[in-house]
Protein backbone atom coordinates (compact mmCIF):
# COMPACT_ATOMS: atom_id res chain seq x y z
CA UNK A 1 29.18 -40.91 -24.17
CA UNK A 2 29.36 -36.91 -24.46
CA UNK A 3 26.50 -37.36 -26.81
CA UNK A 4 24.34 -38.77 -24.36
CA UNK A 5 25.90 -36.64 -21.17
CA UNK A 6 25.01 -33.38 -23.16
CA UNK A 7 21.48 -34.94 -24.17
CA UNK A 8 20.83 -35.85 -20.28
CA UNK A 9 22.39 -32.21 -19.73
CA UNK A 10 19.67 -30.28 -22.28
CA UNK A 11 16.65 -32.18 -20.85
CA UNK A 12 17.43 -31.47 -17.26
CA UNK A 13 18.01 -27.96 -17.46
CA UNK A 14 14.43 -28.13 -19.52
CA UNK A 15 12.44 -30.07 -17.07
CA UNK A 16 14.14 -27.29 -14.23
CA UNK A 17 13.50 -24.02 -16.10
CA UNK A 18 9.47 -25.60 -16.88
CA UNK A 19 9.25 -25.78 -13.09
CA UNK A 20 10.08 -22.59 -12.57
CA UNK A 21 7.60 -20.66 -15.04
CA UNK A 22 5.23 -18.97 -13.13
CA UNK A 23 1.67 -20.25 -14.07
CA UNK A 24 -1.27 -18.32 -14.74
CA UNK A 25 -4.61 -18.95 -13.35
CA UNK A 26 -6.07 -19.37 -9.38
CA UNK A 27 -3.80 -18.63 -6.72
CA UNK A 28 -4.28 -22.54 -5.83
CA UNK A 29 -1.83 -23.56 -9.40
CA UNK A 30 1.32 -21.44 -7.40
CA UNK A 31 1.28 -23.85 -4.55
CA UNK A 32 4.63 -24.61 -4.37
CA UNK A 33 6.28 -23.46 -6.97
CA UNK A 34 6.39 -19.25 -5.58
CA UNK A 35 9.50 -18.86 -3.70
CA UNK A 36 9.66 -15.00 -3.54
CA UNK A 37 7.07 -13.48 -1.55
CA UNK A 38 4.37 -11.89 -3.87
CA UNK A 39 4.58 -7.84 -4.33
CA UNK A 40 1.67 -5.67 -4.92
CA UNK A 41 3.23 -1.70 -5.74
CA UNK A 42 0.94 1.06 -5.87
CA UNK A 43 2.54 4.68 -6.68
CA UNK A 44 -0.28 7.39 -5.46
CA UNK A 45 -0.03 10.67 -8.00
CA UNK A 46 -2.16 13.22 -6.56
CA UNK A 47 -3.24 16.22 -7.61
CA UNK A 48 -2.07 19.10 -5.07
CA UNK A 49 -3.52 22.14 -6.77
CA UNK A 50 -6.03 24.50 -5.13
CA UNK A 51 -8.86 22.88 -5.52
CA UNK A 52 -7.78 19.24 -4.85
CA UNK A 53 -8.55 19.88 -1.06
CA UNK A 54 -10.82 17.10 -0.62
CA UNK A 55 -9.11 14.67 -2.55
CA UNK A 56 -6.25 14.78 -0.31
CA UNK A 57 -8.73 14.38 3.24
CA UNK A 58 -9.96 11.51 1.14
CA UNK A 59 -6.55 9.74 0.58
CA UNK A 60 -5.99 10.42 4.59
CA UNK A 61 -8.54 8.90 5.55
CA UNK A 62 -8.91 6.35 3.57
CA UNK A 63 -5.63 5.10 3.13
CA UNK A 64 -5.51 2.23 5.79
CA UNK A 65 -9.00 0.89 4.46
CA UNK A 66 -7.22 0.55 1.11
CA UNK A 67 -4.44 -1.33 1.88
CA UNK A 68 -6.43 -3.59 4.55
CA UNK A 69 -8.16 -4.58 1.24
CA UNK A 70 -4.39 -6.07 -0.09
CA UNK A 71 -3.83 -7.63 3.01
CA UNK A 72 -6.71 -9.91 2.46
CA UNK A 73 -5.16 -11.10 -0.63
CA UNK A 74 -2.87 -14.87 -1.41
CA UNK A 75 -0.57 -16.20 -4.40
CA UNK A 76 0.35 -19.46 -3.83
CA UNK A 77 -0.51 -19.64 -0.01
CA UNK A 78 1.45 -16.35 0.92
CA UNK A 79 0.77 -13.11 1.55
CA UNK A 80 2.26 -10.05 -0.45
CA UNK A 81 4.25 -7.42 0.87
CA UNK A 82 2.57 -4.16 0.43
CA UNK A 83 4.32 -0.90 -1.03
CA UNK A 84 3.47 2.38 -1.60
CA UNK A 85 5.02 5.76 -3.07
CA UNK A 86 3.68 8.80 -3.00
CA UNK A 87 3.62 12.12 -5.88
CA UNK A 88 1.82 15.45 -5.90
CA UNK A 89 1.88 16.91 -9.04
CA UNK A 90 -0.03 20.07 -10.28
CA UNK A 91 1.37 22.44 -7.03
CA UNK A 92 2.60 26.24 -7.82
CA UNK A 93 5.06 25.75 -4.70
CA UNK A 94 7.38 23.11 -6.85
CA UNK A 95 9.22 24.15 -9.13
CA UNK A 96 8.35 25.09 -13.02
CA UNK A 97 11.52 23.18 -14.46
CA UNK A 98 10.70 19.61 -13.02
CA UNK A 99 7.13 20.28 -13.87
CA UNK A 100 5.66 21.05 -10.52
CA UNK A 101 6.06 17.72 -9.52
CA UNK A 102 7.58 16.05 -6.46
CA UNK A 103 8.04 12.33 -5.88
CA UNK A 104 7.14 12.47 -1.89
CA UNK A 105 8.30 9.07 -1.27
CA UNK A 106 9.72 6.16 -3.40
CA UNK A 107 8.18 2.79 -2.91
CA UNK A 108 8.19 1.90 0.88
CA UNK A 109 7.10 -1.05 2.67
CA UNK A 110 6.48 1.83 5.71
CA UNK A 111 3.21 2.73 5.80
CA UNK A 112 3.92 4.99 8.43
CA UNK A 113 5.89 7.11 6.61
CA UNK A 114 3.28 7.18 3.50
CA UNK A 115 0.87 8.72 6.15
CA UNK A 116 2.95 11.21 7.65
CA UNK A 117 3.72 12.52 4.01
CA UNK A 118 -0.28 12.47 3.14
CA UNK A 119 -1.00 14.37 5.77
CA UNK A 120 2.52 16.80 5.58
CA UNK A 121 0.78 17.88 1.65
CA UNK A 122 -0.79 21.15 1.16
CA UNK A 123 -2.45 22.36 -1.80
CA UNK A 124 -1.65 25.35 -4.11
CA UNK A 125 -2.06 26.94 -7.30
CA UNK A 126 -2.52 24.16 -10.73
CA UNK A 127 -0.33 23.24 -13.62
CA UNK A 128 -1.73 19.46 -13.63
CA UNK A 129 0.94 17.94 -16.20
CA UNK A 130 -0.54 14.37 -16.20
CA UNK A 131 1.58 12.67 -18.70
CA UNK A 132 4.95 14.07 -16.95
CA UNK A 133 4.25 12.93 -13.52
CA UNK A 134 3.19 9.33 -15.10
CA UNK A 135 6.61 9.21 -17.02
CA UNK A 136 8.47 10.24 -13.94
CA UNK A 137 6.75 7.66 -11.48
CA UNK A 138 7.34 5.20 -14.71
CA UNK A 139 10.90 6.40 -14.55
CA UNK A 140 12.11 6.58 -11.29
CA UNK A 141 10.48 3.78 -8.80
CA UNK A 142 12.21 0.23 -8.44
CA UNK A 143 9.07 -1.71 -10.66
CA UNK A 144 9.26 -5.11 -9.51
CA UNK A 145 11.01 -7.45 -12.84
CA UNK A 146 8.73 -9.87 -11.61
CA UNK A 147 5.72 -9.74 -14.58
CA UNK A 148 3.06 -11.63 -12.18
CA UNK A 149 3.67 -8.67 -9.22
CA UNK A 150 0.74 -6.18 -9.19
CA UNK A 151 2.15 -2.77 -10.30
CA UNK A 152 -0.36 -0.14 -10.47
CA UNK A 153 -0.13 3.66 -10.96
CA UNK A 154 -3.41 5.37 -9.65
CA UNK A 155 -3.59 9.09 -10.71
CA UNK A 156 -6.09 11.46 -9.43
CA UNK A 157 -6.72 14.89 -10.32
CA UNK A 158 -9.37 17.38 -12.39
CA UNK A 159 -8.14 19.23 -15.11
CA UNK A 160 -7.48 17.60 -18.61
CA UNK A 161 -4.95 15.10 -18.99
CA UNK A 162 -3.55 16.30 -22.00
CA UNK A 163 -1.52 19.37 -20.26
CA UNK A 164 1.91 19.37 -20.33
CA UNK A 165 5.11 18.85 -22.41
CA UNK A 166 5.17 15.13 -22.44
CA UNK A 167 2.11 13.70 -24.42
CA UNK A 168 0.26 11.08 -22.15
CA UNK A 169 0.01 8.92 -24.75
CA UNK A 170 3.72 8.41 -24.60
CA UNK A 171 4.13 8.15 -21.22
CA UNK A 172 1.07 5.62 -20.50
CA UNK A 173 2.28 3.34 -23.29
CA UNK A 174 5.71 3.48 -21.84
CA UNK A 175 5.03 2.44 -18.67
CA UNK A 176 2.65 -0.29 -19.45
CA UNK A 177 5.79 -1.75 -21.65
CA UNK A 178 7.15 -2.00 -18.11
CA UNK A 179 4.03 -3.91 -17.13
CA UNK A 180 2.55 -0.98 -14.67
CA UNK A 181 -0.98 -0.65 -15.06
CA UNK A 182 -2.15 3.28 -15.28
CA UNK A 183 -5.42 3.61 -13.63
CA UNK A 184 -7.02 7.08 -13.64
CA UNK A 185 -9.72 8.67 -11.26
CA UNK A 186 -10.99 12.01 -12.32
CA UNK A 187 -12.67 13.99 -9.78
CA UNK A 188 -15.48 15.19 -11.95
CA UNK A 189 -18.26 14.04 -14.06
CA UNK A 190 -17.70 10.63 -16.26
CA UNK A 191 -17.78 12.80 -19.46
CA UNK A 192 -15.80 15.54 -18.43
CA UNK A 193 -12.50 13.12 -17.79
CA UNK A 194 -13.79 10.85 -20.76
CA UNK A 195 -13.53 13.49 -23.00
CA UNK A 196 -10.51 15.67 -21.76
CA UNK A 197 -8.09 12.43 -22.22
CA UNK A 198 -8.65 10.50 -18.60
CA UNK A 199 -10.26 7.80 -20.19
CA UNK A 200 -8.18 7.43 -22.90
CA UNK A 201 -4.63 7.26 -20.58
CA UNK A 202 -6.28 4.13 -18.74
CA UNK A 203 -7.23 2.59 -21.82
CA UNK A 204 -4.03 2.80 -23.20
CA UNK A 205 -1.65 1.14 -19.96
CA UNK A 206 -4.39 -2.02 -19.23
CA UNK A 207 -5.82 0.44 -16.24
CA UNK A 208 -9.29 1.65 -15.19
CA UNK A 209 -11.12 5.10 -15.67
CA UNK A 210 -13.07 6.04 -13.08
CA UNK A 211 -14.81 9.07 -11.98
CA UNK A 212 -15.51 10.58 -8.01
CA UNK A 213 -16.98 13.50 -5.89
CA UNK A 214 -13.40 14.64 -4.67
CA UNK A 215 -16.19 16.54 -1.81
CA UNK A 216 -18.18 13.78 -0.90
CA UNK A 217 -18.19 12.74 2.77
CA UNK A 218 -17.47 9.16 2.81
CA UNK A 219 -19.55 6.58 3.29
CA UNK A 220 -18.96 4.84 7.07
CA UNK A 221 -21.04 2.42 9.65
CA UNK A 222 -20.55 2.71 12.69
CA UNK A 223 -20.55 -0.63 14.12
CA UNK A 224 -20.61 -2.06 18.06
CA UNK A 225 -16.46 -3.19 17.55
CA UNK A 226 -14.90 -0.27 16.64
CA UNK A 227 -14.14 1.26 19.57
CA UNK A 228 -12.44 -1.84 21.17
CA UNK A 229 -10.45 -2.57 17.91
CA UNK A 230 -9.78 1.59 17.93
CA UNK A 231 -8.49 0.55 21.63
CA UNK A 232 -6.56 -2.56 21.23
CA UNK A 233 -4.98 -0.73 18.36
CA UNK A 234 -3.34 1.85 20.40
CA UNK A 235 -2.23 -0.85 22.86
CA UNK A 236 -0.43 -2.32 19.77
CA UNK A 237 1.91 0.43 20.60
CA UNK A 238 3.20 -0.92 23.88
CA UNK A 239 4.98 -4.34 22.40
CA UNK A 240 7.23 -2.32 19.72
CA UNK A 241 10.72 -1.83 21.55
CA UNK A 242 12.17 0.90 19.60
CA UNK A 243 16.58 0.07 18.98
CA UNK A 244 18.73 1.63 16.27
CA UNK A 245 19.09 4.91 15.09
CA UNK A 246 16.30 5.29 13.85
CA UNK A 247 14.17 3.37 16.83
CA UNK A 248 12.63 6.75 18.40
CA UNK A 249 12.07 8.86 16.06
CA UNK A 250 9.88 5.65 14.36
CA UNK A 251 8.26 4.94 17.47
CA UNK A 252 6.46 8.57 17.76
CA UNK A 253 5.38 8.69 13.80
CA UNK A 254 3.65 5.76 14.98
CA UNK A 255 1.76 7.17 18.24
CA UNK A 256 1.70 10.12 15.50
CA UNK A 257 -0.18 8.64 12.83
CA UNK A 258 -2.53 6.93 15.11
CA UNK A 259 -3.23 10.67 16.34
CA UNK A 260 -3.45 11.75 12.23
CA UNK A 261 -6.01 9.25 11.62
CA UNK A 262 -7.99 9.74 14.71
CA UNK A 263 -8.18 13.27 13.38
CA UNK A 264 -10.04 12.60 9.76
CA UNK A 265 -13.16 10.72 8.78
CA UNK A 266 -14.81 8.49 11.21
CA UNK A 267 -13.70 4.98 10.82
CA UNK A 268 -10.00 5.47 10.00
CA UNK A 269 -8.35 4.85 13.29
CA UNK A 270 -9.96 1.90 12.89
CA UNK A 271 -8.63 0.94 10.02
CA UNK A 272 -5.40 1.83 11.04
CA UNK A 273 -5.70 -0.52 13.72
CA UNK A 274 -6.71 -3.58 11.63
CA UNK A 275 -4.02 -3.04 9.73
CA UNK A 276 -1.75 -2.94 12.51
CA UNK A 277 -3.15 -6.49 13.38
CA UNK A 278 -1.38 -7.68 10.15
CA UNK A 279 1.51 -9.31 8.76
CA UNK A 280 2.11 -6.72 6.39
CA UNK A 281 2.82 -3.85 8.80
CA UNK A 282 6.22 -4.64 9.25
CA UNK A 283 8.96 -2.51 11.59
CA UNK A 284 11.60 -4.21 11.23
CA UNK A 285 14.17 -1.64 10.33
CA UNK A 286 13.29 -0.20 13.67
CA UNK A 287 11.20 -2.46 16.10
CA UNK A 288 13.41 -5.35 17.50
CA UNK A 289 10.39 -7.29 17.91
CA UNK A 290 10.15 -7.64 14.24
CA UNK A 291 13.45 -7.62 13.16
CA UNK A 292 14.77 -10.82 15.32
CA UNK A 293 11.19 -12.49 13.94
CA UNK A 294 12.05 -12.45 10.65
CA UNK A 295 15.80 -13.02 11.76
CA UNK A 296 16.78 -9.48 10.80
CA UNK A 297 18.45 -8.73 14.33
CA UNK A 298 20.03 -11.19 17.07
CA UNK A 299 19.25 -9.36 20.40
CA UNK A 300 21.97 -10.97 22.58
CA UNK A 301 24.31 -9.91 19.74
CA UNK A 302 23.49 -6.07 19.83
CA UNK A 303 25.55 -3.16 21.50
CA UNK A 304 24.29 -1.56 24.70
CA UNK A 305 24.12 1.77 22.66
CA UNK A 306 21.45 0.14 20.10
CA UNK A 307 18.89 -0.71 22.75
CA UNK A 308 16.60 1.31 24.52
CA UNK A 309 17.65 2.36 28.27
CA UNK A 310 15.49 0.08 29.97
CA UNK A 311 17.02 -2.93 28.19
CA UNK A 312 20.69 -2.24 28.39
CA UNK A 313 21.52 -3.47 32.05
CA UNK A 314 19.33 -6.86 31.64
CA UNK A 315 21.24 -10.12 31.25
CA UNK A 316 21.75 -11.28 27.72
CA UNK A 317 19.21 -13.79 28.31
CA UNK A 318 16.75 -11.28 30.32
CA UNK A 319 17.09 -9.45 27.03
CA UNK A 320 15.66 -12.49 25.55
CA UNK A 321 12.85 -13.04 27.32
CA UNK A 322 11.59 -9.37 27.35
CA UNK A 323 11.33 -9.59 23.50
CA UNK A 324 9.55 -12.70 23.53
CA UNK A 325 7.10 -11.44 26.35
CA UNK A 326 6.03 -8.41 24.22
CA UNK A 327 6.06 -10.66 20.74
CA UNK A 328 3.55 -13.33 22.82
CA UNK A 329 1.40 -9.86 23.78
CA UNK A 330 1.99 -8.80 19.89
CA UNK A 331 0.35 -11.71 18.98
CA UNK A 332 -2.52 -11.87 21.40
CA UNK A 333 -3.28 -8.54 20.73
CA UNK A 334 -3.37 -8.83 16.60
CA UNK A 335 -6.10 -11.97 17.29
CA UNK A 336 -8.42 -10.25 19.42
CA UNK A 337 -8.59 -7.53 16.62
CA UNK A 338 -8.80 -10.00 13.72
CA UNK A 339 -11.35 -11.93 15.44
CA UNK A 340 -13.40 -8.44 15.92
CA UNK A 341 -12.45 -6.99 12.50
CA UNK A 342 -14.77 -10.65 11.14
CA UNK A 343 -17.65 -9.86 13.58
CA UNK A 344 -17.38 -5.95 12.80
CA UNK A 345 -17.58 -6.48 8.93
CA UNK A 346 -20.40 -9.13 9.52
CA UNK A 347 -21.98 -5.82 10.84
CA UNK A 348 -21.64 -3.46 8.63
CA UNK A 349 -22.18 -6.07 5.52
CA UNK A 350 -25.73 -6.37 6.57
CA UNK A 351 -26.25 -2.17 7.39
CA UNK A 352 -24.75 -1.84 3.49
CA UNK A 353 -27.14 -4.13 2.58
CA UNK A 354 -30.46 -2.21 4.14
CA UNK A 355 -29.21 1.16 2.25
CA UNK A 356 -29.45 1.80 -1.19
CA UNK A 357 -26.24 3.33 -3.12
CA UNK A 358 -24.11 3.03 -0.61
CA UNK A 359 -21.50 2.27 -2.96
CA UNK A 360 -20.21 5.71 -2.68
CA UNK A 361 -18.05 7.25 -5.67
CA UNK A 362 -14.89 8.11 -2.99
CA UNK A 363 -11.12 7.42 -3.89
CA UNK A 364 -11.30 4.01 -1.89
CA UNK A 365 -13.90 2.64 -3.45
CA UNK A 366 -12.28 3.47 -6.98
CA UNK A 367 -9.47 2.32 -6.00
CA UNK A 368 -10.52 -0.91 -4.37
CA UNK A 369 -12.70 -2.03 -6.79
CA UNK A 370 -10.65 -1.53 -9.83
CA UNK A 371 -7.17 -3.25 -8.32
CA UNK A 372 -9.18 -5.82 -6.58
CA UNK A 373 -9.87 -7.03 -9.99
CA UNK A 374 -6.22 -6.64 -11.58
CA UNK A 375 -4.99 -8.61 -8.61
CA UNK A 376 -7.21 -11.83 -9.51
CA UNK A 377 -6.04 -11.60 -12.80
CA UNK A 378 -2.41 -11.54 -11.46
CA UNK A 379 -3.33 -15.02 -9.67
CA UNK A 380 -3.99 -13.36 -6.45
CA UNK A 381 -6.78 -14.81 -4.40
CA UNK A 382 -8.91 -13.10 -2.02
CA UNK A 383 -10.74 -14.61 1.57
């Protein structure tokens, strides 16, 4: 009888852990077997030495057009959170004994905050010590375990990768035993950063080399939506109710950094603004909205001092119905700019189309086009 009970024992626990293997292939094989929501991590090293300038307007600008591209994406019928960290590497003003590097930000599901650092950096002197800022973002960021999350380092810079203390051979190869993906961009000619070790680095941590014009203007249509999704966008603004500690001071870095990208290339304010319309742009920690959708925050439950004024001498269930008015306006909001975001690309898919090479060599096309690919091959599906 114990025979058979420990027989009966082995081939459950079998048949249970072959269920739960993650399968490789289209998105369509996870359908329901995924229970964690899908992760795609993308760590940012940037070159901040003098003459980096442009790179950095580039990664302003172009920022929320990247990670619109992500938001697009599917495992197993859901969509992936979306986090970003930030480095600058190569500045005079950090200091010599950490290799004038600085992690900016650690991975962050607040994209907010990844903008307000972008456009906080300033440029200065150049020790570019490629292999030490890889083995540091390799070090110190919380890499998903999970081996079927998209983790990608994307470095950027000019001078030759082989600077530095810690040999980039070492670091790449160390960090792709964590399964993150190295992918470099040099901002210079394709044989310049082939031959000075760029190439190599990618090669060696499953990435992509690439090569831009850290000056080139990029490439944007103007099309006949953007200024009503640029609009709706800002009146995104008005349905976030602001509670916490930390509920004001994330309110204005979000008026702020619709006001940052405003300020940069053409296009980006609307980009911000479809991204806005997304799941993925998530204030929970601070926007009660969010937090008692996802069950984060009971709003009859919360102290008077948490709210904002206007909220604290309504009725428990007037409370209530003020966050489910501005959700409902959330919503209706998001929908008119998704439904404008498909006629606007329609658009500017067909202006692409009349000019020739306008595939521009910028950091967002680099970027999007290389982890595009790595994503599909991590079973993520695009529409």
């Amino acid at each position: 009888m114990k025979s058979s009970m420990a027989k009966l024992f082995v081939v459950t626990v079998l048949a249970v852990s072959f269920l739960a293997v993650p399968r490789q292939g289209s998105g369509d094989e996870w359908v329901g077997k995924a229970k964690k929501k899908p992760l795609i991590q993308i760590a940012l090293l940037l070159d901040t030495s003098n003459s980096m300038d442009g790179l950095i307007n580039q990664a302003k600008s172009q920022l929320w057009k990247i990670v619109n591209e992500f938001t697009l994406a599917k495992r197993g019928g859901q969509r992936p959170e979306i986090q970003v960290a930030l480095y600058e590497y190569g500045n005079d003003g950090l200091p010599a004994s950490e290799g004038h590097i600085r992690m900016v930000l650690p991975l962050t599901n607040d994209l907010d905050k990844v903008s307000e650092q972008l456009f906080a950096l300033t440029t200065n002197g150049g020790s570019e010590y490629c292999g030490q800022v890889i083995q540091a973002a390799g070090n110190q960021l919380q890499w998903s375990k999970d081996s079927n999350d998209l983790k990608v380092i994307v470095i950027a810079g000019n001078e030759p990768f082989t600077q530095g203390t810690v040999d980039y051979r070492d670091a790449c190869k160390g960090v792709i035993g964590k399964g993150v993906i190295v992918n470099t961009i040099h901002c210079g000619s394709f044989e310049e950063g082939a031959n000075s070790g760029w190439k190599d680095g990618a090669l060696l941590a499953d990435g992509t080399y690439m090569n831009i014009d850290s000056d080139r203007t990029v490439v944007h249509v103007d099309a006949p939506q953007d200024a009503e999704i640029a609009r709706l966008g800002a009146d995104l603004n008005t349905t976030y109710i602001p509670y916490g500690a930390m509920g004001e001071e994330a309110a204005a870095r979000q008026v702020a950094q619709d006001s940052n990208a405003a300020s940069v290339a053409a296009g980006s304010s609307v980009n911000r603004a479809i991204f806005k319309s997304a799941a993925q742009y998530n204030n929970a920690a601070w926007d009660l909205v969010d937090a008692v959708e996802q069950g984060k925050a009971e709003v009859t439950a919360l102290e008077e001092e948490a709210l904002p004024e206007d909220m604290r001498k309504m009725s428990k269930d007037e409370r209530k119905k003020y966050v489910e008015e501005r959700s409902e306006k959330r919503k209706d909001l998001q929908e008119k700019i998704k439904k404008l975001n498909a006629q606007r690309e329609d658009y500017v898919a067909k202006k692409l189309k009349e000019q020739s090479g306008s595939e521009a060599d910028t950091l967002d096309s680099a970027m999007i086009k290389a982890m595009r690919k790595q994503a599909v091959e991590r079973s993520f599906t695009f529409e």
